[in-house]
Protein backbone atom coordinates (compact mmCIF):
# COMPACT_ATOMS: atom_id res chain seq x y z
CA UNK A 1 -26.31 -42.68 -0.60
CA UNK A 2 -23.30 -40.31 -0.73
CA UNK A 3 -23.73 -36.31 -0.99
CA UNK A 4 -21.71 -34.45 -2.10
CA UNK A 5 -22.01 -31.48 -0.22
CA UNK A 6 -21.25 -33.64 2.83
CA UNK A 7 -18.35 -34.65 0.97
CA UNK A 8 -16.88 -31.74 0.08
CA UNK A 9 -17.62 -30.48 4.03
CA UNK A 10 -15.41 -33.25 5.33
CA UNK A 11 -12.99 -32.51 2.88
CA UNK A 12 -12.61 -29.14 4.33
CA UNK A 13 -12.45 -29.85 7.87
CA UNK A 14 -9.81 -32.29 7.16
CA UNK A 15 -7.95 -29.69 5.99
CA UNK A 16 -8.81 -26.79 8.08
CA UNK A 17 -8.41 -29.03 11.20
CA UNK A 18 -5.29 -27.89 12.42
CA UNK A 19 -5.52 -24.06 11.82
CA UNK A 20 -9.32 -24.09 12.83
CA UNK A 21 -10.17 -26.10 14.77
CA UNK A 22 -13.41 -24.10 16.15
CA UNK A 23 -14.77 -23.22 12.87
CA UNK A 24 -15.04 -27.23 12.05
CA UNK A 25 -16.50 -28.21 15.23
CA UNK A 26 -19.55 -25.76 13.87
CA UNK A 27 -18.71 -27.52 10.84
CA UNK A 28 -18.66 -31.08 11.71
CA UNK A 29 -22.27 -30.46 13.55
CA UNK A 30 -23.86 -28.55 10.61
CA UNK A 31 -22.82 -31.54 8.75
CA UNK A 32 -24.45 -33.91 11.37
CA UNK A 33 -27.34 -32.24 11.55
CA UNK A 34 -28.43 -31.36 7.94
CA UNK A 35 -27.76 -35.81 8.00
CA UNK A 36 -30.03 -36.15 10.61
CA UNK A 37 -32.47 -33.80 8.61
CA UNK A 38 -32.48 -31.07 11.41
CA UNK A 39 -32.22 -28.27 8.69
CA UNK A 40 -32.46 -25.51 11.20
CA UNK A 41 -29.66 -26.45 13.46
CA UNK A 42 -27.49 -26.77 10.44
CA UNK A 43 -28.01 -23.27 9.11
CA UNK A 44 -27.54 -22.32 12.72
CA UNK A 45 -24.30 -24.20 13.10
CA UNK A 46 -22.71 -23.23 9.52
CA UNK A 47 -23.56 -19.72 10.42
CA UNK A 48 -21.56 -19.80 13.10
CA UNK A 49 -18.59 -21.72 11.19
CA UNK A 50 -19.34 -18.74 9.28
CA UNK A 51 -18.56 -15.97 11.41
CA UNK A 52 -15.98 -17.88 13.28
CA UNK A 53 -13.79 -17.79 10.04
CA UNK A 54 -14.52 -14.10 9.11
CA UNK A 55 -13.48 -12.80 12.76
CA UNK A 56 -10.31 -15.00 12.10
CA UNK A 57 -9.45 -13.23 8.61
CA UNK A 58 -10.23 -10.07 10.14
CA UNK A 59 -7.93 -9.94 12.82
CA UNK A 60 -5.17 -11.91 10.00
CA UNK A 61 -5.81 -8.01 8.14
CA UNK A 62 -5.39 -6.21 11.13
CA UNK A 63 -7.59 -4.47 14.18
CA UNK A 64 -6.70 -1.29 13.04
CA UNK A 65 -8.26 -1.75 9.54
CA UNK A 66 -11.58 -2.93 10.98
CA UNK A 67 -11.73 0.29 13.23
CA UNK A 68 -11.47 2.15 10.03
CA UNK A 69 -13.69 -0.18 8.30
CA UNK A 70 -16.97 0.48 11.01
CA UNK A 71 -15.69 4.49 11.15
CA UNK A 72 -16.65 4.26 7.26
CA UNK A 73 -19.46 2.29 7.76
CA UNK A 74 -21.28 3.91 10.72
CA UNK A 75 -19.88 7.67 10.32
CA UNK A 76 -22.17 9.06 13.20
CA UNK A 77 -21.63 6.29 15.59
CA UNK A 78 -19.57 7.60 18.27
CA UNK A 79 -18.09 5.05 20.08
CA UNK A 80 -16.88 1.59 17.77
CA UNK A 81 -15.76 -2.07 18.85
CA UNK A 82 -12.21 -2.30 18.92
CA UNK A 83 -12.06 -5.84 17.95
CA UNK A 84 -14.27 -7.99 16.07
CA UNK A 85 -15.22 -9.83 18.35
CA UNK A 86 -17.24 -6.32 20.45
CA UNK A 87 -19.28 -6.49 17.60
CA UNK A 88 -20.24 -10.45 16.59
CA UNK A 89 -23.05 -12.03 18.34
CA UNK A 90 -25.09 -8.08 19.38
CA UNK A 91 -24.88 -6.78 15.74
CA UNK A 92 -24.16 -9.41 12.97
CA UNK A 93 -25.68 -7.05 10.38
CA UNK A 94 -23.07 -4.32 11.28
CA UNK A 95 -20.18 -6.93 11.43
CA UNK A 96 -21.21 -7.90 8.00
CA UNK A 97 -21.32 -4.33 6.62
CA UNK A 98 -17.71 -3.82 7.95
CA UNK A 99 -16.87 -7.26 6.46
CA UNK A 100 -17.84 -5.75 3.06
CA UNK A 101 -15.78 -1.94 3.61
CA UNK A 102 -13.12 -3.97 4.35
CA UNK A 103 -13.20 -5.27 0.96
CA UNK A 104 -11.99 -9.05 1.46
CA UNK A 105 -15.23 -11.13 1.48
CA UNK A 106 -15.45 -13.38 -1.74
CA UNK A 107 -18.97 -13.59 -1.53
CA UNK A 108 -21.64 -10.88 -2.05
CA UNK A 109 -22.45 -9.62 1.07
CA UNK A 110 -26.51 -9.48 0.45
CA UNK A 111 -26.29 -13.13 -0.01
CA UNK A 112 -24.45 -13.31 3.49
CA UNK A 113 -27.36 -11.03 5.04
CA UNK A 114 -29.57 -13.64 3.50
CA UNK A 115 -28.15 -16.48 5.14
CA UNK A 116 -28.06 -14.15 8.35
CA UNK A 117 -31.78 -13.51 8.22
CA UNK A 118 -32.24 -17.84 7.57
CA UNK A 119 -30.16 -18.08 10.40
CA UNK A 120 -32.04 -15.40 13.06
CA UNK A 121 -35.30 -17.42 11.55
CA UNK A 122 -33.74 -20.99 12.40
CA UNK A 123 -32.31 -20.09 15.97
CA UNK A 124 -35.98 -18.40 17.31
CA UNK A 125 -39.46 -19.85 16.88
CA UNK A 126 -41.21 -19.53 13.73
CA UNK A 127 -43.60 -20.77 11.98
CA UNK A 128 -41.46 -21.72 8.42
CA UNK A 129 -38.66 -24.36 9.68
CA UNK A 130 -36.41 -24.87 7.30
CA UNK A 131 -36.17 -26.63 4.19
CA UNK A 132 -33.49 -29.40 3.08
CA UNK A 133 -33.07 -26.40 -0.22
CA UNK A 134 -32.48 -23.33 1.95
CA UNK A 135 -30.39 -25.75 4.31
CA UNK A 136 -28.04 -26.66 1.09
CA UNK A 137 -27.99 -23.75 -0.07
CA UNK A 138 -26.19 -22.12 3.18
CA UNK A 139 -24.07 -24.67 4.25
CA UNK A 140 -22.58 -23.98 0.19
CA UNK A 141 -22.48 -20.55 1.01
CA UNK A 142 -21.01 -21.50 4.36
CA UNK A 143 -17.83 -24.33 2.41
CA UNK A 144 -17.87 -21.04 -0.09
CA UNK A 145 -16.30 -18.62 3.05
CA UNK A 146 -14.72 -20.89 5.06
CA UNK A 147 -12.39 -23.30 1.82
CA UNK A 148 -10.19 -20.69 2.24
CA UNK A 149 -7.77 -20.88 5.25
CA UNK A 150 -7.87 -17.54 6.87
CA UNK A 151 -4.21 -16.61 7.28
CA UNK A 152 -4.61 -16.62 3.22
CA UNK A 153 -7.56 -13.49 2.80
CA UNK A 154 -6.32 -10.98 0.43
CA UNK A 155 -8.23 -7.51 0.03
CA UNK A 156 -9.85 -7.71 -2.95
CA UNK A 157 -10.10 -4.23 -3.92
CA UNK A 158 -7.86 -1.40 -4.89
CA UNK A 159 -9.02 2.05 -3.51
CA UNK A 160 -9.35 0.52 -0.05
CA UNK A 161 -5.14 0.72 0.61
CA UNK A 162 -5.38 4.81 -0.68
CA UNK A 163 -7.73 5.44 1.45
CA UNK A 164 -6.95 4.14 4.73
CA UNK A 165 -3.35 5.70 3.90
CA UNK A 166 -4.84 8.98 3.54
CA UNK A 167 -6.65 8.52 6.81
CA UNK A 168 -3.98 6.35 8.75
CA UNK A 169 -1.55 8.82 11.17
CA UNK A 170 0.63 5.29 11.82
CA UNK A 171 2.41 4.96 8.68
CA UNK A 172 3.25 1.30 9.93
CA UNK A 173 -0.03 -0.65 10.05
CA UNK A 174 -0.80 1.25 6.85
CA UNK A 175 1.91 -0.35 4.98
CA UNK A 176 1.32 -3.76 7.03
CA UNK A 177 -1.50 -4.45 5.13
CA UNK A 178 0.28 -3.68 1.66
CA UNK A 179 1.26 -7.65 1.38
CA UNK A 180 -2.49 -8.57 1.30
CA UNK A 181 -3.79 -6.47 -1.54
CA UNK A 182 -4.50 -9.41 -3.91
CA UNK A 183 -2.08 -9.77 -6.44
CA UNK A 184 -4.69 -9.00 -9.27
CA UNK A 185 -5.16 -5.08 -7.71
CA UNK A 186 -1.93 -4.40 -6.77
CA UNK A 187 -1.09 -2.57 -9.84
CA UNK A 188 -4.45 -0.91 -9.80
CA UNK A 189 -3.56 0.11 -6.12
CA UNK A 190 -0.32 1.34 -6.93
CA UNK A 191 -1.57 3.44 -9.96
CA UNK A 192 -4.46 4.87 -7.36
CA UNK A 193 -1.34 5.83 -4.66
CA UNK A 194 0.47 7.38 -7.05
CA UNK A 195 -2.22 9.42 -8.28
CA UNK A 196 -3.34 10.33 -5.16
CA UNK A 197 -0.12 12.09 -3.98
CA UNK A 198 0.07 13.69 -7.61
CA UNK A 199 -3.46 15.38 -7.41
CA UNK A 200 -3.90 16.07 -3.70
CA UNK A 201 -2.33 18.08 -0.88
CA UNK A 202 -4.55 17.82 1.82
CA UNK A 203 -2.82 19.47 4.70
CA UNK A 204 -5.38 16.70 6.86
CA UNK A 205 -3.68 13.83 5.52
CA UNK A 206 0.20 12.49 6.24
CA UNK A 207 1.53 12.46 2.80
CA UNK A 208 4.35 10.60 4.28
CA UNK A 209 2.56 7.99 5.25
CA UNK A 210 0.97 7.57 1.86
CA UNK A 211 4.90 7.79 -0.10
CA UNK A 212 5.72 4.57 2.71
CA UNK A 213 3.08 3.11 1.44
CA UNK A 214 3.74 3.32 -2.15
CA UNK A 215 7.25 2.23 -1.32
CA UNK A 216 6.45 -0.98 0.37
CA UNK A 217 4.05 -1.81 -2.57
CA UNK A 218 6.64 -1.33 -5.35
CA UNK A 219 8.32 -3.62 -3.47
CA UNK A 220 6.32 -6.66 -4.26
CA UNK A 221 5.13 -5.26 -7.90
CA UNK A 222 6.23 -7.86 -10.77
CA UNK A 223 8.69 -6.48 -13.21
CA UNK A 224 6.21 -6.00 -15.90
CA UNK A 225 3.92 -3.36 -13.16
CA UNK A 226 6.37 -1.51 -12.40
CA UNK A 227 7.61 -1.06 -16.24
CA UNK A 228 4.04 0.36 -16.54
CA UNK A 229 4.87 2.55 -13.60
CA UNK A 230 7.82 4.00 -14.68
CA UNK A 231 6.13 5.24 -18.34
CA UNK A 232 3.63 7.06 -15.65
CA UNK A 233 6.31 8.45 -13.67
CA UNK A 234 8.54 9.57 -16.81
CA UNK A 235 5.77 11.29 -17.75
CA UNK A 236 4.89 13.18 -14.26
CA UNK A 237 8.31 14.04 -13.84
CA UNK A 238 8.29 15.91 -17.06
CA UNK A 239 5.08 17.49 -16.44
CA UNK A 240 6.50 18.49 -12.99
CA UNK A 241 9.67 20.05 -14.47
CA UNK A 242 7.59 21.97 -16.71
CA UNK A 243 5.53 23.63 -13.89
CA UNK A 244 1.96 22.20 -14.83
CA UNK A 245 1.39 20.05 -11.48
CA UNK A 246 0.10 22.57 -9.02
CA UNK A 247 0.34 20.00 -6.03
CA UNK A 248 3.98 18.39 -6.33
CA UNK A 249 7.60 19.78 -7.32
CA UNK A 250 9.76 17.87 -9.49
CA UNK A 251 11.76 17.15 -6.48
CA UNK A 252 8.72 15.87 -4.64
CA UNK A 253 8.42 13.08 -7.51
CA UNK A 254 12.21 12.44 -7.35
CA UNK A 255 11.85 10.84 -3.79
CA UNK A 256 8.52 8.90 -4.89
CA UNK A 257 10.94 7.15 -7.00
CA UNK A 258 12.68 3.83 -6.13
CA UNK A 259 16.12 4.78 -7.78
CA UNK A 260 17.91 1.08 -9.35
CA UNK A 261 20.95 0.40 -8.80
CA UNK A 262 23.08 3.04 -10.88
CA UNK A 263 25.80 0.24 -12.39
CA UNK A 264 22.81 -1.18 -14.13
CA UNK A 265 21.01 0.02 -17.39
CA UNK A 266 17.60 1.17 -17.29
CA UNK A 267 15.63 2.96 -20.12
CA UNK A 268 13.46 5.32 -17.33
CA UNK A 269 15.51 5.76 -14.86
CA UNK A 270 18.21 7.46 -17.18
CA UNK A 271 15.47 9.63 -19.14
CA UNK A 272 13.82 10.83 -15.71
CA UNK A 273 17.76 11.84 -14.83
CA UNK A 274 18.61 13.48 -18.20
CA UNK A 275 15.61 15.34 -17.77
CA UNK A 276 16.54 16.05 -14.59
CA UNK A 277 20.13 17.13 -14.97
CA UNK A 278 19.22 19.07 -18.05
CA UNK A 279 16.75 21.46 -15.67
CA UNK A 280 19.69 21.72 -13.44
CA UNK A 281 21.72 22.62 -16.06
CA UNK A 282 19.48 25.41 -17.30
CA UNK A 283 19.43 27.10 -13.99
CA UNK A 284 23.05 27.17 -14.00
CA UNK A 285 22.97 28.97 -17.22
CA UNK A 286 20.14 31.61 -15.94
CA UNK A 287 21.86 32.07 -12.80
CA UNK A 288 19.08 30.64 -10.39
CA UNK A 289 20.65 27.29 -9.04
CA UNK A 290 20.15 27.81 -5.69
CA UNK A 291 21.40 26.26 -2.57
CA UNK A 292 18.24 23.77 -2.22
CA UNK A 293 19.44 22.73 -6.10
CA UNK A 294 22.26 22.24 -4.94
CA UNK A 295 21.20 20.20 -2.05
CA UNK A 296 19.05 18.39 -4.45
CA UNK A 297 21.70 17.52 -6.76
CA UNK A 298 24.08 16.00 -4.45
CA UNK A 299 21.08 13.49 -2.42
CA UNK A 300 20.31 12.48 -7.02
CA UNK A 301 24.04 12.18 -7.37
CA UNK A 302 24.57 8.63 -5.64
CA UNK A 303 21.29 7.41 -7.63
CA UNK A 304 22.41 7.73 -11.84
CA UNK A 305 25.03 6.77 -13.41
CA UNK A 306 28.60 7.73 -14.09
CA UNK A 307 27.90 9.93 -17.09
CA UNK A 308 25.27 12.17 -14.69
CA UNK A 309 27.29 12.19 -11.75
CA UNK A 310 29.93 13.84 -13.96
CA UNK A 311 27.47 16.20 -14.49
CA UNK A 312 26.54 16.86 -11.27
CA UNK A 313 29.88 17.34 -9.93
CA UNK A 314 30.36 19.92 -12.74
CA UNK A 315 26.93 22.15 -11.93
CA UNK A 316 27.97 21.60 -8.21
CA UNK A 317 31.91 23.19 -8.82
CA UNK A 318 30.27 25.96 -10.32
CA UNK A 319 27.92 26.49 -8.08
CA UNK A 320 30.93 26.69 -5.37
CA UNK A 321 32.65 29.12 -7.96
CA UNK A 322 29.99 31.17 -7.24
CA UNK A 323 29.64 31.32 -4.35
CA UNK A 324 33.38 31.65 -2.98
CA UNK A 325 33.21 35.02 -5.43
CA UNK A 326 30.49 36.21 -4.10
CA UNK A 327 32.07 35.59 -0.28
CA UNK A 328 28.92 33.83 0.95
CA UNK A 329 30.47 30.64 2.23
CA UNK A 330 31.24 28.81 5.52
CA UNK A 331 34.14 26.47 6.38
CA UNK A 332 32.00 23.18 5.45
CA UNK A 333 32.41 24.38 1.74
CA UNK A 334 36.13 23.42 2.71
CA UNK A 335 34.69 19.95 3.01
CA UNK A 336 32.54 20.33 -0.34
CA UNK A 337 35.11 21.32 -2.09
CA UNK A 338 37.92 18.13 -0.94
CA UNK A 339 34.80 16.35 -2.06
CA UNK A 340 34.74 17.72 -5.33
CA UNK A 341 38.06 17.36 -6.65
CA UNK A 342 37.52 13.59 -5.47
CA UNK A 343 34.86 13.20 -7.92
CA UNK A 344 36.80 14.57 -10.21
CA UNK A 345 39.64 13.90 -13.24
CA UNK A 346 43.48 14.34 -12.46
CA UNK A 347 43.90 17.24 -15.08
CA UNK A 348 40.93 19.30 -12.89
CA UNK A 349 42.28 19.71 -9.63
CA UNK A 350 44.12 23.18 -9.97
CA UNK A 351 40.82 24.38 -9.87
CA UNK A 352 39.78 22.69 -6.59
CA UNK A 353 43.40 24.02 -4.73
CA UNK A 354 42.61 27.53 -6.72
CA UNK A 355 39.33 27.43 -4.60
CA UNK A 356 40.70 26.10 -1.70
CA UNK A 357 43.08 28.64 -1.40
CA UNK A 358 40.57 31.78 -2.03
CA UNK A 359 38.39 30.28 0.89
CA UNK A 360 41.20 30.01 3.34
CA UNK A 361 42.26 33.67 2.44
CA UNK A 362 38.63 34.99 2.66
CA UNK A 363 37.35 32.86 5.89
């Protein structure tokens, strides 16, 4: 009589057979075994199929990220396993636990300390062998883990990213794990990064680090996420220019932003640069556009369109006005100013030779 729990077990190693190969030899003898009716060496054996595929989709997320996983874990303990591996076999209960911080298991991890505790019961001597039920029941929680091929596990969770960011001092194995945020949390994550850096300035944590990460994630957002994202940012960049973030300039959020391509027409990305060219503008007019405006202006001008870098050039000129009257410049505003009257129309450039020729009498 076929079962179909056998079935579907052979089904898997079939198709797990090539990328892992350990995990179903402990399958192919759970399967023997629960045939032969030898219930405890079958919740022995799947256990171990088990844990052979989590330390595999562990190590696919990254050492690093189970070192933070057990530091969250086991706060006081002060000495952790760097791998896995340190930790499987002398404290399944732990590896478990970090398992679950690392936020990828599909399974509820108090049903995987249950089959753990079946499994401690079926390996030592006891008085309660185990049933044919409890025997199903973890070799299905056992096909439940291991279906999956490992170099597919996705984090399923979307705080996990912000925080090891926050923590993480190596930007790169930070944003390495980016790619396996499951696709259904990456928005979530994204809308957690970005409000992170908004509402925090921790000087403990690398800011930079988080901004790399939030760059590598917008990367794989779909189009609709990141049309969501830009409403948010239109509205923090306001709220910036206006004064009322206490943690983040306006110029902060202009580098959080991936800038598109400045031939092409985009709704946010020309209201976040009228807003911005209109704040530059008014410090013109009051007299405070300062060198770092300046500076600021120039690194936005290669990022908005024609119509705002016409703009730009203008507050810039003026700026140089200024400053040439004032007798505060250098020779490299020699260099600014060629620049200048390249960026600008044929019927302007007296005015870049007029300056010219007042900083070569003056310097």
């Amino acid at each position: 009589m076929s079962d179909a729990l056998i079935e579907a077990i052979e089904r898997v190693i079939q198709s797990l057979q090539q990328q892992e190969p350990e995990v179903c030899r402990y399958l192919d003898q759970a399967s023997k075994s629960f045939s032969a009716g030898a219930y405890d060496a079958a919740i022995v054996m799947a256990w171990s199929a088990t844990v052979a595929h989590l330390i595999r989709e562990v190590n696919q997320i990254g050492p690093e990220v189970f070192q933070y996983g057990f530091r969250r874990e086991y706060p006081d303990r002060k000495k952790g396993p760097n791998s896995p591996e340190e930790l499987v076999g002398d404290d399944d209960k732990a590896f478990i636990q970090v398992c679950q911080q690392m936020r990828f298991l599909r399974v509820a991890s108090a049903d995987l300390h249950r089959f753990r505790e079946r499994r401690n019961q079926s390996a030592h001597p006891t008085r309660t062998p185990a049933n044919q039920g409890e025997a199903r029941k973890c070799l299905a929680l056992c096909l439940e883990m291991v279906s999956h091929p490992a170099q597919d596990v996705c984090i399923l969770d979307d705080a996990l990213l912000v925080d090891y960011a926050l923590e993480n001092k190596n930007g790169s194995s930070a944003e390495a794990i980016v790619g396996l945020v499951h696709p259904k949390y990456r928005l979530s994550a994204a809308t957690k990064l970005l409000e992170a850096y908004l509402s925090n300035s921790d000087p403990q944590h690398d800011y930079d680090v988080l901004v790399g990460v939030w760059l590598r994630m917008w990367d794989i957002l779909g189009d609709a996420d990141k049309t969501r994202l830009w409403r948010r940012l239109a509205g923090e960049v306001i709220r910036a220019l206006k004064g009322r973030n206490p943690f983040r300039n306006s110029q902060e959020l202009a580098r959080l932003i991936v800038w598109p391509d400045p031939t092409s027409r985009h709704l946010y990305r020309d209201f976040i640069a009228k807003h911005y060219v209109s704040s530059l503008k008014r410090k013109e007019e009051g007299g405070t556009f300062s060198d770092e405006d300046k500076e600021f202006a120039l690194w936005l001008y290669d990022k908005v369109p024609t119509d705002f870098q016409v703009q730009i050039v203008r507050l810039c000129t003026l700026w140089l006005i200024h400053r040439v009257k004032r007798g505060d410049f250098t020779g490299a505003d020699l260099d600014f100013n060629a620049w200048l009257k390249e960026q600008s129309r044929p019927d302007q450039q007296v005015r870049f030779q007029t300056i010219r020729d007042a900083i070569v009498r003056r310097y």
